[in-house]
PDB file of N, CA and C in Angstrom:
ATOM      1  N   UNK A   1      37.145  22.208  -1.803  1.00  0.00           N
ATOM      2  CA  UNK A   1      37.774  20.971  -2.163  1.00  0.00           C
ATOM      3  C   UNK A   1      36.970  20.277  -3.255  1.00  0.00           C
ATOM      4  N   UNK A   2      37.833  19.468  -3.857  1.00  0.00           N
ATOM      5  CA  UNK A   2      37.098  19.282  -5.064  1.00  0.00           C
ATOM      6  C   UNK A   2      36.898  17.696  -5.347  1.00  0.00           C
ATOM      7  N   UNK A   3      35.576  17.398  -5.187  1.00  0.00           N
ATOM      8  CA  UNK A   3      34.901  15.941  -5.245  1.00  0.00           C
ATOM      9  C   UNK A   3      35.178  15.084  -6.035  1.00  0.00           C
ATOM     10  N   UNK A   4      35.637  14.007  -5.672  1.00  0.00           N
ATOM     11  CA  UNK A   4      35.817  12.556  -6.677  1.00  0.00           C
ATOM     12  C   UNK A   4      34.998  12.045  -7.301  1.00  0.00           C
ATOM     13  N   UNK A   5      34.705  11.993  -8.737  1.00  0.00           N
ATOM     14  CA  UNK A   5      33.908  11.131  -9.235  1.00  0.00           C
ATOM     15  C   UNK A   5      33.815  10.038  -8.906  1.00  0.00           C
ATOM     16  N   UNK A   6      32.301   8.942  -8.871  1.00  0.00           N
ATOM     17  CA  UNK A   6      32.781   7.646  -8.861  1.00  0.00           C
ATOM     18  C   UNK A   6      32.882   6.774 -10.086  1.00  0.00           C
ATOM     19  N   UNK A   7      33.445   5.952  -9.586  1.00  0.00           N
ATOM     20  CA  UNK A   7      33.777   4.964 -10.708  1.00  0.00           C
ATOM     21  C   UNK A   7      33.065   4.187 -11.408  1.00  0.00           C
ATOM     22  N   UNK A   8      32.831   4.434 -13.035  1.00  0.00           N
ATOM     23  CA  UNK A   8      31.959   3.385 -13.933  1.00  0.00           C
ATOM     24  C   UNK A   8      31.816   2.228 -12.981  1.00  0.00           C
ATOM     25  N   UNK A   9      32.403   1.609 -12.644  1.00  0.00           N
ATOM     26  CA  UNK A   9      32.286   0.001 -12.076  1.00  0.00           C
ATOM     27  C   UNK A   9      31.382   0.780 -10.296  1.00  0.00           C
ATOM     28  N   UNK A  10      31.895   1.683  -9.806  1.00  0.00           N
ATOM     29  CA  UNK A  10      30.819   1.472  -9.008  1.00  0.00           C
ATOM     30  C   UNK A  10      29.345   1.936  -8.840  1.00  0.00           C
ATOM     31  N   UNK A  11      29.397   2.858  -9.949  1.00  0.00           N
ATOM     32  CA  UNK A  11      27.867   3.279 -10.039  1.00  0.00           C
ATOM     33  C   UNK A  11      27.077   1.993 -10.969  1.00  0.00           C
ATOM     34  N   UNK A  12      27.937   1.404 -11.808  1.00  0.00           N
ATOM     35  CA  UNK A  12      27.126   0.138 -12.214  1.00  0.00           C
ATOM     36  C   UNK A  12      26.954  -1.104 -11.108  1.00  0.00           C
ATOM     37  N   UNK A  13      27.854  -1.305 -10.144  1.00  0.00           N
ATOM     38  CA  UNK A  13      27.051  -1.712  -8.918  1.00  0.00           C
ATOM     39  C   UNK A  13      26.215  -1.486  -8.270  1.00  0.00           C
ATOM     40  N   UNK A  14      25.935   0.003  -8.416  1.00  0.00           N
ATOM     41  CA  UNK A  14      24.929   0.540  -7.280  1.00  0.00           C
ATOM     42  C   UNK A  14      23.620   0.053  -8.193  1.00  0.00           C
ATOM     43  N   UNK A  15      23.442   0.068  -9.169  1.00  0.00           N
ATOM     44  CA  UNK A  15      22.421   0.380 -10.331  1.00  0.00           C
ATOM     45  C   UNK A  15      22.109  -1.168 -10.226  1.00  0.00           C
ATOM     46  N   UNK A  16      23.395  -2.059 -10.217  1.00  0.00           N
ATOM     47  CA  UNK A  16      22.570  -3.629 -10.377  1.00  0.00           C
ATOM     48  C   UNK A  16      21.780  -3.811  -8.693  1.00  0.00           C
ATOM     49  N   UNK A  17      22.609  -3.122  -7.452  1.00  0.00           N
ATOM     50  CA  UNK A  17      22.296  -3.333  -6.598  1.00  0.00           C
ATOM     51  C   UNK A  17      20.550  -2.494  -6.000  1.00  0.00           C
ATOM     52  N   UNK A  18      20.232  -1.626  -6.810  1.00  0.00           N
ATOM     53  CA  UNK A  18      19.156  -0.788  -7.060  1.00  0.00           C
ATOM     54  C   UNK A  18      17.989  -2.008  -7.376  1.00  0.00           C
ATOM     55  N   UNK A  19      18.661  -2.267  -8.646  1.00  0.00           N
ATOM     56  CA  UNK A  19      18.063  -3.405  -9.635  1.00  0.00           C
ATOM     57  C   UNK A  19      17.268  -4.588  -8.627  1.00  0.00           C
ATOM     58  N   UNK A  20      18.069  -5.762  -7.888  1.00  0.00           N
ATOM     59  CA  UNK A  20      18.045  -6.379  -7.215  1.00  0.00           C
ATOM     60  C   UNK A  20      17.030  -6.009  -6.334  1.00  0.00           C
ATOM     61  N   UNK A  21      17.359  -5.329  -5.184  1.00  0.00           N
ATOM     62  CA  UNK A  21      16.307  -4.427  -4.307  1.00  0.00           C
ATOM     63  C   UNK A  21      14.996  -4.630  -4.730  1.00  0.00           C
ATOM     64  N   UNK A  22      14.575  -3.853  -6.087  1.00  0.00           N
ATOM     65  CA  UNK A  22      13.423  -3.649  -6.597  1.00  0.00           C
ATOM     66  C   UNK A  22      12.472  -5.217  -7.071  1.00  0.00           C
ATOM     67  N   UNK A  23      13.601  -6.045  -7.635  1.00  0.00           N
ATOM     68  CA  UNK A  23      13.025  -7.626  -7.879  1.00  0.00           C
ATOM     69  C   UNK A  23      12.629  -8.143  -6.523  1.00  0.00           C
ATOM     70  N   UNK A  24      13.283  -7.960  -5.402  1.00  0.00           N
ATOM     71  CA  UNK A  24      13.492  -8.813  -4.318  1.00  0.00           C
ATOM     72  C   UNK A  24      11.664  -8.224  -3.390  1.00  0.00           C
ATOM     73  N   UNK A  25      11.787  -6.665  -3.621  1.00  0.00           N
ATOM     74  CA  UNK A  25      10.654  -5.800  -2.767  1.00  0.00           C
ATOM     75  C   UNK A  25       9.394  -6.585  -3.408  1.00  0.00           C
ATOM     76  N   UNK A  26       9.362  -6.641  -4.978  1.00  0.00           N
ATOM     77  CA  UNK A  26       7.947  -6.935  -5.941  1.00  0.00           C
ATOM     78  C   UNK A  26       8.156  -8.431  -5.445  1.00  0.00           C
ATOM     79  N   UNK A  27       9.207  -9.454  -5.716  1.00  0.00           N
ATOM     80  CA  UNK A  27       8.178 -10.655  -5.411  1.00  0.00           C
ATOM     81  C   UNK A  27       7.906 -10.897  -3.744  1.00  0.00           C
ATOM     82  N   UNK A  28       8.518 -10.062  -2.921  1.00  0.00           N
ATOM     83  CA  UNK A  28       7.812  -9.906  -1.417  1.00  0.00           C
ATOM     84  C   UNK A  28       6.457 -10.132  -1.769  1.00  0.00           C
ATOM     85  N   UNK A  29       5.813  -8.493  -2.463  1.00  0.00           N
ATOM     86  CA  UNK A  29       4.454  -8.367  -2.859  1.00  0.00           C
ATOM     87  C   UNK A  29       4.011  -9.369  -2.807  1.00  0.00           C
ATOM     88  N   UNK A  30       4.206 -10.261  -4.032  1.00  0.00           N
ATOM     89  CA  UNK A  30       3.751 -10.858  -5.070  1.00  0.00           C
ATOM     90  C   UNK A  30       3.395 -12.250  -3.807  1.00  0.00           C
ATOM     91  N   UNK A  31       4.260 -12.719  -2.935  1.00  0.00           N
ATOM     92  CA  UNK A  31       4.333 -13.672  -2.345  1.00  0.00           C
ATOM     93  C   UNK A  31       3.473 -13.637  -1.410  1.00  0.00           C
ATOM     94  N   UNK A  32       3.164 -11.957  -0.129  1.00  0.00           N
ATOM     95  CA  UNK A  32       2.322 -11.805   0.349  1.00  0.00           C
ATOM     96  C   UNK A  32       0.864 -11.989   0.194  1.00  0.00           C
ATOM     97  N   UNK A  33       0.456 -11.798  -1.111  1.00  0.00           N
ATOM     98  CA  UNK A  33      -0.765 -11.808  -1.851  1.00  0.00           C
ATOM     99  C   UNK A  33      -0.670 -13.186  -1.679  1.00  0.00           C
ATOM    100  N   UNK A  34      -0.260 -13.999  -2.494  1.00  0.00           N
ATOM    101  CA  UNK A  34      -0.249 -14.867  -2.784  1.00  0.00           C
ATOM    102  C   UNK A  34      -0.319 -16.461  -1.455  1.00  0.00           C
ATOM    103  N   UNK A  35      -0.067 -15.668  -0.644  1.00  0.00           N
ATOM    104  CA  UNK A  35       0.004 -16.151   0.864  1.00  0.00           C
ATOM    105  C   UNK A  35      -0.853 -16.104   2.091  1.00  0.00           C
ATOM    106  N   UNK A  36      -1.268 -14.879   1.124  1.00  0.00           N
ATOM    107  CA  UNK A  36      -2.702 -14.793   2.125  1.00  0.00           C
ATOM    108  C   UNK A  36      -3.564 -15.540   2.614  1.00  0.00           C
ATOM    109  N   UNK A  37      -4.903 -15.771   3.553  1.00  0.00           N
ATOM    110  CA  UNK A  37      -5.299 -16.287   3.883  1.00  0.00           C
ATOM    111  C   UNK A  37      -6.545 -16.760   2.729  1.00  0.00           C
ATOM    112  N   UNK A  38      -7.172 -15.780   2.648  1.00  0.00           N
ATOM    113  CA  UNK A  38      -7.910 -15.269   1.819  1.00  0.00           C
ATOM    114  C   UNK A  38      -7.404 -16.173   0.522  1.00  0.00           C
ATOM    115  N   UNK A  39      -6.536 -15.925  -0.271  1.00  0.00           N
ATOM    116  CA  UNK A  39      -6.108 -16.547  -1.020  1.00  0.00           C
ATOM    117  C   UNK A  39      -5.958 -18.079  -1.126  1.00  0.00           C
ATOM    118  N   UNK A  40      -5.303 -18.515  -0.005  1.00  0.00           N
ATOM    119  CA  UNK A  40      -4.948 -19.864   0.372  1.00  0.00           C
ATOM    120  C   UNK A  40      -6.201 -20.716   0.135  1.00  0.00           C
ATOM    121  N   UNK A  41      -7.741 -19.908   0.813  1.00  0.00           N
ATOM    122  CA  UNK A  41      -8.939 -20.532   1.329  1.00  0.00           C
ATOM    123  C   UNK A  41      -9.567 -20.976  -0.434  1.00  0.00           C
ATOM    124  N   UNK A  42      -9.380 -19.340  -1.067  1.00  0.00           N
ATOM    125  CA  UNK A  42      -9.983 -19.234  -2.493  1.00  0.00           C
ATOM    126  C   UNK A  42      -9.152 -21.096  -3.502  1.00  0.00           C
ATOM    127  N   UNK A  43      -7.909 -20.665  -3.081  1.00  0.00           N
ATOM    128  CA  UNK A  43      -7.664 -21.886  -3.978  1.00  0.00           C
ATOM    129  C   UNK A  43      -8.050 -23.385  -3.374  1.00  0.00           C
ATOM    130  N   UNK A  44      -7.607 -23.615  -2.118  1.00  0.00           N
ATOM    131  CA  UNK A  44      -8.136 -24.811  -1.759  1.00  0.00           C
ATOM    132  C   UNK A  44     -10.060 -25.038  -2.097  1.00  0.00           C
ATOM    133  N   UNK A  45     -10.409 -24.342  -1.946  1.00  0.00           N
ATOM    134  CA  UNK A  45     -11.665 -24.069  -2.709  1.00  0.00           C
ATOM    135  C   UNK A  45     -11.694 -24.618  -3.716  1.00  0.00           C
ATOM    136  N   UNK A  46     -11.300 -23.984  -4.629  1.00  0.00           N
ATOM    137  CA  UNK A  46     -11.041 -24.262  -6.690  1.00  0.00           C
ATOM    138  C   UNK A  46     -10.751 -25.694  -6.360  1.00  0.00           C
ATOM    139  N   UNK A  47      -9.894 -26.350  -5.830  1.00  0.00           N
ATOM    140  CA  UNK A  47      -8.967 -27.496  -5.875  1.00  0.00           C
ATOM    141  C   UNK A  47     -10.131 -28.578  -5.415  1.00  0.00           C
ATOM    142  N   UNK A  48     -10.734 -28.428  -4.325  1.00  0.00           N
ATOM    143  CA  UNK A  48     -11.902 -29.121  -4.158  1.00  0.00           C
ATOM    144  C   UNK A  48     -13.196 -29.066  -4.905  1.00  0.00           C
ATOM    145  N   UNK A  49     -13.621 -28.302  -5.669  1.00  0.00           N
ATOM    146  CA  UNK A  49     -14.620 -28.293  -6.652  1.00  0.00           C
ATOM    147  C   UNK A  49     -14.400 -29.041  -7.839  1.00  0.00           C
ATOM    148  N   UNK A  50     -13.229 -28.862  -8.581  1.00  0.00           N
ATOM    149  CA  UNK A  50     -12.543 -29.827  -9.220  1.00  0.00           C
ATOM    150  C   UNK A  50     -12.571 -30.771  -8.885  1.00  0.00           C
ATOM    151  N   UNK A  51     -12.034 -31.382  -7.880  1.00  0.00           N
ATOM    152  CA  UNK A  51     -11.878 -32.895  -7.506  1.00  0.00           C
ATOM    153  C   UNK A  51     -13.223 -33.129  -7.637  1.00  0.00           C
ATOM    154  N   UNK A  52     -14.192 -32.904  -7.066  1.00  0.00           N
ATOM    155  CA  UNK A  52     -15.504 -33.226  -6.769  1.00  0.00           C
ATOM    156  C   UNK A  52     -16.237 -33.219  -7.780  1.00  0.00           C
ATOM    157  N   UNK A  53     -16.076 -32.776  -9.037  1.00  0.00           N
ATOM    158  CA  UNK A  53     -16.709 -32.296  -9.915  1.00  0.00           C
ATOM    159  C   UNK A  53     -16.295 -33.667 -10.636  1.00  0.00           C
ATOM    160  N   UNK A  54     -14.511 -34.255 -10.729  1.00  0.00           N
ATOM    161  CA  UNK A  54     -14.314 -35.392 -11.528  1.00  0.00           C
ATOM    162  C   UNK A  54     -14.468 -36.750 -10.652  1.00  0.00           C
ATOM    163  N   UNK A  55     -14.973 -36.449  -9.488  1.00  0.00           N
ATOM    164  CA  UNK A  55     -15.330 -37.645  -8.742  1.00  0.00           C
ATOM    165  C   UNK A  55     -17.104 -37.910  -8.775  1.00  0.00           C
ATOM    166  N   UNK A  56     -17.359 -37.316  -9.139  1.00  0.00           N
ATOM    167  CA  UNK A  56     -18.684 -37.152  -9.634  1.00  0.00           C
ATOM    168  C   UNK A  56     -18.717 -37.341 -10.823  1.00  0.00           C
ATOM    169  N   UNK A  57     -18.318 -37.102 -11.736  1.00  0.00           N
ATOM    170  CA  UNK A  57     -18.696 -37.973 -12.993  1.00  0.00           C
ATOM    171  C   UNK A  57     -17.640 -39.019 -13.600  1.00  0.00           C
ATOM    172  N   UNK A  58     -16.476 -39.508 -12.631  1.00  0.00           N
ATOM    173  CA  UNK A  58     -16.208 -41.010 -12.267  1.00  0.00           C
ATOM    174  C   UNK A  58     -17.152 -41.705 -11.412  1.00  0.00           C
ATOM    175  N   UNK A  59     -17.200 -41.526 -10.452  1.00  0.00           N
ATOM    176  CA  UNK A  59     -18.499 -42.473  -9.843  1.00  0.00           C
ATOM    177  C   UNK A  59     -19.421 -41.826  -9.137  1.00  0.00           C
ATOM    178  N   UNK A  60     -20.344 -42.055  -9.794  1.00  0.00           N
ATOM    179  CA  UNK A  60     -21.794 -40.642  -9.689  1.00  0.00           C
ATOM    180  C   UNK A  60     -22.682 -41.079  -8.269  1.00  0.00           C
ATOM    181  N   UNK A  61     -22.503 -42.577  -7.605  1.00  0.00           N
ATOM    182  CA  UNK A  61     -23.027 -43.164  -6.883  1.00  0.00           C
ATOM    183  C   UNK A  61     -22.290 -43.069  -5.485  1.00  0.00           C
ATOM    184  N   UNK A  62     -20.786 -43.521  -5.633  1.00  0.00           N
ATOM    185  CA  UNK A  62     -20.007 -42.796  -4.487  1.00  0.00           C
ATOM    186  C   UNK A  62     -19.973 -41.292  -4.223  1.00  0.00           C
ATOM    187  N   UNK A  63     -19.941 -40.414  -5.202  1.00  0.00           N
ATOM    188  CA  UNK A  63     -20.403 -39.084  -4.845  1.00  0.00           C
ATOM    189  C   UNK A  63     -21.642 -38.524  -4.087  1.00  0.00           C
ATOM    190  N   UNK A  64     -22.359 -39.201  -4.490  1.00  0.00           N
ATOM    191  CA  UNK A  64     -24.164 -38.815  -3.757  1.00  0.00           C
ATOM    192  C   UNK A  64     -23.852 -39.437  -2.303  1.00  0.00           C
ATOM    193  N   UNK A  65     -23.449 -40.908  -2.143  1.00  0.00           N
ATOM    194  CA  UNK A  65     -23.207 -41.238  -0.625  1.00  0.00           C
ATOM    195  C   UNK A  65     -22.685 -40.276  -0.026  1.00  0.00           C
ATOM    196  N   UNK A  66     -21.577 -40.215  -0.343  1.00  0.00           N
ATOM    197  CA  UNK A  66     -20.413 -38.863   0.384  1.00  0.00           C
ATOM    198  C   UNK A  66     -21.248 -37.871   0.634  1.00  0.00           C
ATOM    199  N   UNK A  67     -21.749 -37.517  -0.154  1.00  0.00           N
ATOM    200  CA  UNK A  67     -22.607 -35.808  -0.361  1.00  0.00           C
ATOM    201  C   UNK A  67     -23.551 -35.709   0.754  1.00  0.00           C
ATOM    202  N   UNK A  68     -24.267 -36.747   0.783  1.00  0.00           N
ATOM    203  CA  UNK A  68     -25.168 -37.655   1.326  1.00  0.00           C
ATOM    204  C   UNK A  68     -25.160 -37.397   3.360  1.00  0.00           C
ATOM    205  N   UNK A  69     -24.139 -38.309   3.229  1.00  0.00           N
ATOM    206  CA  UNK A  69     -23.318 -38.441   4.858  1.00  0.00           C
ATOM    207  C   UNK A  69     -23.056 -37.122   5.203  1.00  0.00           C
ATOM    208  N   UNK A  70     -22.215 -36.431   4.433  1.00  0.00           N
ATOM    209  CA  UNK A  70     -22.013 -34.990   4.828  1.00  0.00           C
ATOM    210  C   UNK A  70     -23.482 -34.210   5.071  1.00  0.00           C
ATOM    211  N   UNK A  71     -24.036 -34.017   4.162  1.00  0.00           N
ATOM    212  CA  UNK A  71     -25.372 -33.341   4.611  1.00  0.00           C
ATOM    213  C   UNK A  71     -26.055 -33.448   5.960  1.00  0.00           C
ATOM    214  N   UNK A  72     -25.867 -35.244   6.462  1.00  0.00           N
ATOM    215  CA  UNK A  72     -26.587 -35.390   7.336  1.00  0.00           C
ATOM    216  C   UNK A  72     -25.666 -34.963   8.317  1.00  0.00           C
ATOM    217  N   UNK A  73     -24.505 -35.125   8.608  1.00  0.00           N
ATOM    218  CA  UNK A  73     -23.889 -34.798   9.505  1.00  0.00           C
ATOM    219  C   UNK A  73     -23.765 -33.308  10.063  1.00  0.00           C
ATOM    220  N   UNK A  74     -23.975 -32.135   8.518  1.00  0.00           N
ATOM    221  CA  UNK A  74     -23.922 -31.311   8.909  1.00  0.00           C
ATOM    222  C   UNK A  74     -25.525 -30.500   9.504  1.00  0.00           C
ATOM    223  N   UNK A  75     -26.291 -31.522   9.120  1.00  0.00           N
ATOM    224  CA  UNK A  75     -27.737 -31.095   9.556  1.00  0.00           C
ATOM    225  C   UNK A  75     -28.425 -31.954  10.519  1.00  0.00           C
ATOM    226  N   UNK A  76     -27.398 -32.479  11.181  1.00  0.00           N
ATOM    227  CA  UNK A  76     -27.800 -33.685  12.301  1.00  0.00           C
ATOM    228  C   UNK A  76     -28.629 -32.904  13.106  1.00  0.00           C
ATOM    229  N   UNK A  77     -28.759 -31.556  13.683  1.00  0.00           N
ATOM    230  CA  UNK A  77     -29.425 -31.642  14.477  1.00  0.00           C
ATOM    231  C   UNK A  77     -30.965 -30.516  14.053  1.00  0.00           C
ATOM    232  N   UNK A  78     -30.947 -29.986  13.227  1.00  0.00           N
ATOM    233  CA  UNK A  78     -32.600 -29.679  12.571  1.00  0.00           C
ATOM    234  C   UNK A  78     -32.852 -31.098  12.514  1.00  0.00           C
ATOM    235  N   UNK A  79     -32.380 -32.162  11.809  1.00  0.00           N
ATOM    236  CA  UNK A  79     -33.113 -33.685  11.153  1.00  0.00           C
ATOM    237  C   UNK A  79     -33.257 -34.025  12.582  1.00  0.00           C
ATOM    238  N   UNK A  80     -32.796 -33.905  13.770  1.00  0.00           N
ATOM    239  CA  UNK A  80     -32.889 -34.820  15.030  1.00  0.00           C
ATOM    240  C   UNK A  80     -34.212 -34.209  15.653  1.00  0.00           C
ATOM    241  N   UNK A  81     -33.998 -32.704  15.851  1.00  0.00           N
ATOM    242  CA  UNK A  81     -35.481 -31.847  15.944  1.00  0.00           C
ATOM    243  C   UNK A  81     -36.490 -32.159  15.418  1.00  0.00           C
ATOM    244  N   UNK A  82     -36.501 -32.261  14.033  1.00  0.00           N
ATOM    245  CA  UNK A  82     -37.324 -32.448  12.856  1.00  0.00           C
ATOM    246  C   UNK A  82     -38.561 -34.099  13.202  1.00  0.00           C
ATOM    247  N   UNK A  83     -37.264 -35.050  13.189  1.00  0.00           N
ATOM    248  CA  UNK A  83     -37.833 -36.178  13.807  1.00  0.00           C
ATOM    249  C   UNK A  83     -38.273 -36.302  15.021  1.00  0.00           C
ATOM    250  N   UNK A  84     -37.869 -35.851  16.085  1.00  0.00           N
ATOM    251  CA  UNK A  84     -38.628 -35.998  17.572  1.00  0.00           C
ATOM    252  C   UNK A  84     -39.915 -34.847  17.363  1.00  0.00           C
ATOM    253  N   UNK A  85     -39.950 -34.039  16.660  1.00  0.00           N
ATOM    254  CA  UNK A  85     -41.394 -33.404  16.343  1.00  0.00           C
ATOM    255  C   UNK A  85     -42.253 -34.513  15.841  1.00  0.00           C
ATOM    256  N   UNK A  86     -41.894 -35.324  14.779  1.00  0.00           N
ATOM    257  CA  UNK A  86     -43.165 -36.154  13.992  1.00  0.00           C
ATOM    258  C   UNK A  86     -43.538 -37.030  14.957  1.00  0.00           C
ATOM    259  N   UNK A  87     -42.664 -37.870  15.715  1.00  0.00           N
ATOM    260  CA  UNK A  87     -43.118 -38.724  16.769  1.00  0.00           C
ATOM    261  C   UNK A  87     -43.996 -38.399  17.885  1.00  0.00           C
ATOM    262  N   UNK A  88     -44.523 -37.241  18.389  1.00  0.00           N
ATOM    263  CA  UNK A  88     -45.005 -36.736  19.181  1.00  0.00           C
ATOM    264  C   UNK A  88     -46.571 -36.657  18.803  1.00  0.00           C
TER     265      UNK A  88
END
């Protein structure tokens, strides 16, 4: 028996529908990457160095406080050690 060609119009559907597929699979990719955790951390990163960088040379004095407080907070407890050693 002898096979039907298909039709210009539907192999150029299949081809846009091929087409499509392939855009839709790459920006998956593109979005996964881009979504990552890893990624997410890297830019909020960038985004805060920046800020900090123009909040620091807008006000160079509120920056050092901030910087300041944070340090201690994050070294509250060597500085708490640190001090109940000298008193002794």
């Amino acid at each position: 028996m002898k096979e039907a060609k298909p039709s210009p119009r539907l192999l150029l559907a299949e081809a846009k529908r091929t087409e499509a597929r392939e855009r839709l699979l790459g920006r998956a990719d593109e979005l996964k990457t881009r979504l990552s955790p890893g990624a997410l951390a890297d830019e909020m990163m960038n985004g805060l160095a920046d800020r900090a960088t123009e909040l620091a040379g807008k006000r160079p004095m509120t920056f050092l406080a901030a910087a300041g407080a944070l340090g201690l907070v994050v070294l509250r407890r060597p500085v708490a050690r640190w001090l109940s050693r000298r008193r002794r």
